[in-house]
C-alpha atoms as a PDB file:
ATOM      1  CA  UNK A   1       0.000   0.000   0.000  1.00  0.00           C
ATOM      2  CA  UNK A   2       2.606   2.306   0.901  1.00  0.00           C
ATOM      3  CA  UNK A   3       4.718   1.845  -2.579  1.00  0.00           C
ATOM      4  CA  UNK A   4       1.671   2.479  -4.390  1.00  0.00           C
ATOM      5  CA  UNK A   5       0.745   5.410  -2.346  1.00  0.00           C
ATOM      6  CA  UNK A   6       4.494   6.874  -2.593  1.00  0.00           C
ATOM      7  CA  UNK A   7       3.884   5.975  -6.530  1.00  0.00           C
ATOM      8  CA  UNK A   8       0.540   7.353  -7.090  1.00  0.00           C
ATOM      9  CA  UNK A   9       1.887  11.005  -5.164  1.00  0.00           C
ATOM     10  CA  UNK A  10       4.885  10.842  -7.523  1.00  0.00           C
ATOM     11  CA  UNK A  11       3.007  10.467 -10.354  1.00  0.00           C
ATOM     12  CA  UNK A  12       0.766  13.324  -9.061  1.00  0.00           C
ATOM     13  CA  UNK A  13       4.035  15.311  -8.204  1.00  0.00           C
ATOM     14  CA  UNK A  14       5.163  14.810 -11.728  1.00  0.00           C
ATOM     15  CA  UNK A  15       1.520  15.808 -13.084  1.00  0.00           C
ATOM     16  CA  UNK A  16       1.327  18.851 -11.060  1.00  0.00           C
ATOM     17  CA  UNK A  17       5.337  19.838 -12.270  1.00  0.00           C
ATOM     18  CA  UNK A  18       4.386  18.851 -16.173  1.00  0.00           C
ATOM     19  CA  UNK A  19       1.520  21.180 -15.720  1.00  0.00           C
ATOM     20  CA  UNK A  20       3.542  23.905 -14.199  1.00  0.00           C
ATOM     21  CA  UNK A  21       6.404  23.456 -16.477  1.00  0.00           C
ATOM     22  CA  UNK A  22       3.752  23.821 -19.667  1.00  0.00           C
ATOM     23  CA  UNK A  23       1.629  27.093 -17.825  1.00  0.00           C
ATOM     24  CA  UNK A  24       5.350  28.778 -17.676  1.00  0.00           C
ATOM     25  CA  UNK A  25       5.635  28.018 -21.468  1.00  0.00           C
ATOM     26  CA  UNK A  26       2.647  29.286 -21.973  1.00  0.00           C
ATOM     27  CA  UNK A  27       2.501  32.479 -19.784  1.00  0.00           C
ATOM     28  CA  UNK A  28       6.528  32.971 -21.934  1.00  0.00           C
ATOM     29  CA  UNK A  29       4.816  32.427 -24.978  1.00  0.00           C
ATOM     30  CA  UNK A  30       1.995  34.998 -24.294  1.00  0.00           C
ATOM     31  CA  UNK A  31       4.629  37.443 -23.119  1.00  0.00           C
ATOM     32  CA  UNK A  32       6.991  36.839 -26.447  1.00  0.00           C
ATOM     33  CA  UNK A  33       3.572  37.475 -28.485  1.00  0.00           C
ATOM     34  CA  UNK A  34       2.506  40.598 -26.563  1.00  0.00           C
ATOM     35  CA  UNK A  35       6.018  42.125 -26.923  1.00  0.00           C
ATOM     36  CA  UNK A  36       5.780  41.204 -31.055  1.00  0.00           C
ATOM     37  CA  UNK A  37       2.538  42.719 -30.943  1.00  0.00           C
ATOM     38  CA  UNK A  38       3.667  45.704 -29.228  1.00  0.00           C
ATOM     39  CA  UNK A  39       6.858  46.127 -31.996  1.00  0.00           C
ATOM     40  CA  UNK A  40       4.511  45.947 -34.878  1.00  0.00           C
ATOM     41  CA  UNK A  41       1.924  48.229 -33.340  1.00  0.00           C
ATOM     42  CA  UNK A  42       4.848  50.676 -32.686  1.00  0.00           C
ATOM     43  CA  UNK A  43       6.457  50.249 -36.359  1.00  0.00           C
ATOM     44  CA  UNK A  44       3.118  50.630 -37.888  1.00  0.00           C
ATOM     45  CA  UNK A  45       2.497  53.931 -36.268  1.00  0.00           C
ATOM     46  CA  UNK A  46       5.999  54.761 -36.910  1.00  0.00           C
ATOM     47  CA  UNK A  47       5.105  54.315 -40.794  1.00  0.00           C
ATOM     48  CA  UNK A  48       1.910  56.134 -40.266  1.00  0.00           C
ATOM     49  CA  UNK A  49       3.588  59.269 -38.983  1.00  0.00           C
ATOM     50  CA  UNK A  50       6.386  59.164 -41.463  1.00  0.00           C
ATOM     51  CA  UNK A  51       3.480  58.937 -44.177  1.00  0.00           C
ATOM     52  CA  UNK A  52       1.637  61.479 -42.596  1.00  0.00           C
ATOM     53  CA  UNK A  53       4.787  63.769 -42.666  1.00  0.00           C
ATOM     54  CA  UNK A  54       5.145  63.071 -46.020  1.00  0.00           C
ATOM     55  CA  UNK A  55       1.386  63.902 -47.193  1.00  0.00           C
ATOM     56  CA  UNK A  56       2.332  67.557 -44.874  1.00  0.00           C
ATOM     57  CA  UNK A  57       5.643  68.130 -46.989  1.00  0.00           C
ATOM     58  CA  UNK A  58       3.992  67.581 -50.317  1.00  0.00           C
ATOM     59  CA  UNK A  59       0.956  69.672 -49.268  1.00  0.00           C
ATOM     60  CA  UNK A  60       3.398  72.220 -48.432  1.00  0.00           C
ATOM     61  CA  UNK A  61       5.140  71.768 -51.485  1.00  0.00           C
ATOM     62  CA  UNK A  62       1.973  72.423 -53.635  1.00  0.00           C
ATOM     63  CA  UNK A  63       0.737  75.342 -51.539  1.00  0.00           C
ATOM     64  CA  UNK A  64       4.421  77.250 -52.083  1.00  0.00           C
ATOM     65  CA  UNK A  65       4.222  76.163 -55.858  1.00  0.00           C
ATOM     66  CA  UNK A  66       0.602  77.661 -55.967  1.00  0.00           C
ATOM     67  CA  UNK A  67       1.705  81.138 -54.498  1.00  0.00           C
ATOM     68  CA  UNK A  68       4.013  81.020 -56.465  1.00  0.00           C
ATOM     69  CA  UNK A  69       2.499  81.037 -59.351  1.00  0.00           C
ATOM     70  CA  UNK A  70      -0.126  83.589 -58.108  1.00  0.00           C
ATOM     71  CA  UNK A  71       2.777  85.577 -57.283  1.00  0.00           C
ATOM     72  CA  UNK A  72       3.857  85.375 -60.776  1.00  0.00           C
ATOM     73  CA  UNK A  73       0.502  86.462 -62.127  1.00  0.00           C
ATOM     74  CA  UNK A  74       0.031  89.599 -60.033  1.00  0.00           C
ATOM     75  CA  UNK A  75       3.729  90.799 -60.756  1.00  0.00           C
ATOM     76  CA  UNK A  76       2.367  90.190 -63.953  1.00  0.00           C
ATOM     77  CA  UNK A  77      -0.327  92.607 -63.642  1.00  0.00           C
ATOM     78  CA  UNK A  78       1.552  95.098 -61.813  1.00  0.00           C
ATOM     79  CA  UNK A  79       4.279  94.678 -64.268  1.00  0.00           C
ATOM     80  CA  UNK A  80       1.931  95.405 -67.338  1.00  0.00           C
ATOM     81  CA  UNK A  81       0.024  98.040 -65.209  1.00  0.00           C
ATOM     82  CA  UNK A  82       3.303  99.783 -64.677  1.00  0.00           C
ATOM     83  CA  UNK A  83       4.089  99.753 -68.776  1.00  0.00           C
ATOM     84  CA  UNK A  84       0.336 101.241 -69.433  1.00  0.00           C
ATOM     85  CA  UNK A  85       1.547 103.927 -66.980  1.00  0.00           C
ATOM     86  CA  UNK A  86       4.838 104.577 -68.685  1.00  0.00           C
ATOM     87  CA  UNK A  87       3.144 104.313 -72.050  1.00  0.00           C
ATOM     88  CA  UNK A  88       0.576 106.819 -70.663  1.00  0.00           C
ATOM     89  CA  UNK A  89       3.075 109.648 -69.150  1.00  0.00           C
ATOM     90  CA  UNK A  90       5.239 108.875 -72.605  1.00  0.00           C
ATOM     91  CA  UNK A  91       1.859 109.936 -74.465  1.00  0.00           C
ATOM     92  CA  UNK A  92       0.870 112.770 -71.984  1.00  0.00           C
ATOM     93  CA  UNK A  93       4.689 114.237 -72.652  1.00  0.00           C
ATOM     94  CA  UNK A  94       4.553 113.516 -75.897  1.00  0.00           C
ATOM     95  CA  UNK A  95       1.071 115.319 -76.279  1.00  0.00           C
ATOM     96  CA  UNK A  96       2.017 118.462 -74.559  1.00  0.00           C
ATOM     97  CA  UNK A  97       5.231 118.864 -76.413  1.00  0.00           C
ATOM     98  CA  UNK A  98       3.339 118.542 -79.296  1.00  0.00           C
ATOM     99  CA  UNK A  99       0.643 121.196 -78.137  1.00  0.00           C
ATOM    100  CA  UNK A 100       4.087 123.269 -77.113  1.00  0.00           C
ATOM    101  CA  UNK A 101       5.383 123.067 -80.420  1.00  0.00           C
ATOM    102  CA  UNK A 102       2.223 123.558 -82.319  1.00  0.00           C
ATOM    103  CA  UNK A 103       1.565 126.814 -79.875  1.00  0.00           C
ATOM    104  CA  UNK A 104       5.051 128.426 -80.757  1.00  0.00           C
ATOM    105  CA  UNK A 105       4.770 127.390 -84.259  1.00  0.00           C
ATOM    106  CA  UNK A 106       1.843 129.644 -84.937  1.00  0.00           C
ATOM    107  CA  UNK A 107       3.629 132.041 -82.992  1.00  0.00           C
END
């Protein structure tokens, strides 16, 4: 009786240490797949920044570009306005001499 008792709480021993032995596996196993988790989470949002960041420089890009070319088109306008003005004195001057000369010419 007493070998088989001794045998059957070995046996039970070795049960209960089996069972421990896979639970620590287990709980390791859990932890290893949190921690990948975790990693890929944090690389993913890593990727979504940098993408993010991107989309911001090339918005930036194309709102510079786009004053730009407004830029462009009002210096443009100014510039041309600025000729018209020019051409307009030039006239004026030449209009006046012209009334100058035609006044001392019937002089």
């Amino acid at each position: 009786k007493r070998e088989r008792a001794s045998a059957a709480h070995i046996q039970a021993t070795w049960r209960e240490t089996q069972q421990a032995k896979a639970d620590v596996r287990a709980r390791e196993e859990a932890a290893r797949q949190k921690e990948a988790d975790e990693a890929a989470r944090q690389q993913e949002e890593e990727e979504l920044a940098a993408a993010a960041a991107e989309a911001e420089r090339a918005a930036a890009v194309r709102a510079t570009r786009h004053a730009e070319v407004i830029q462009a088109h009002v210096k443009g306008r100014r510039t041309r306005r600025d000729i018209n003005r020019g051409k307009k004195v030039e006239q004026l001057v030449l209009n006046r001499a012209a009334k100058v000369i035609q006044k001392h010419a019937t002089i």
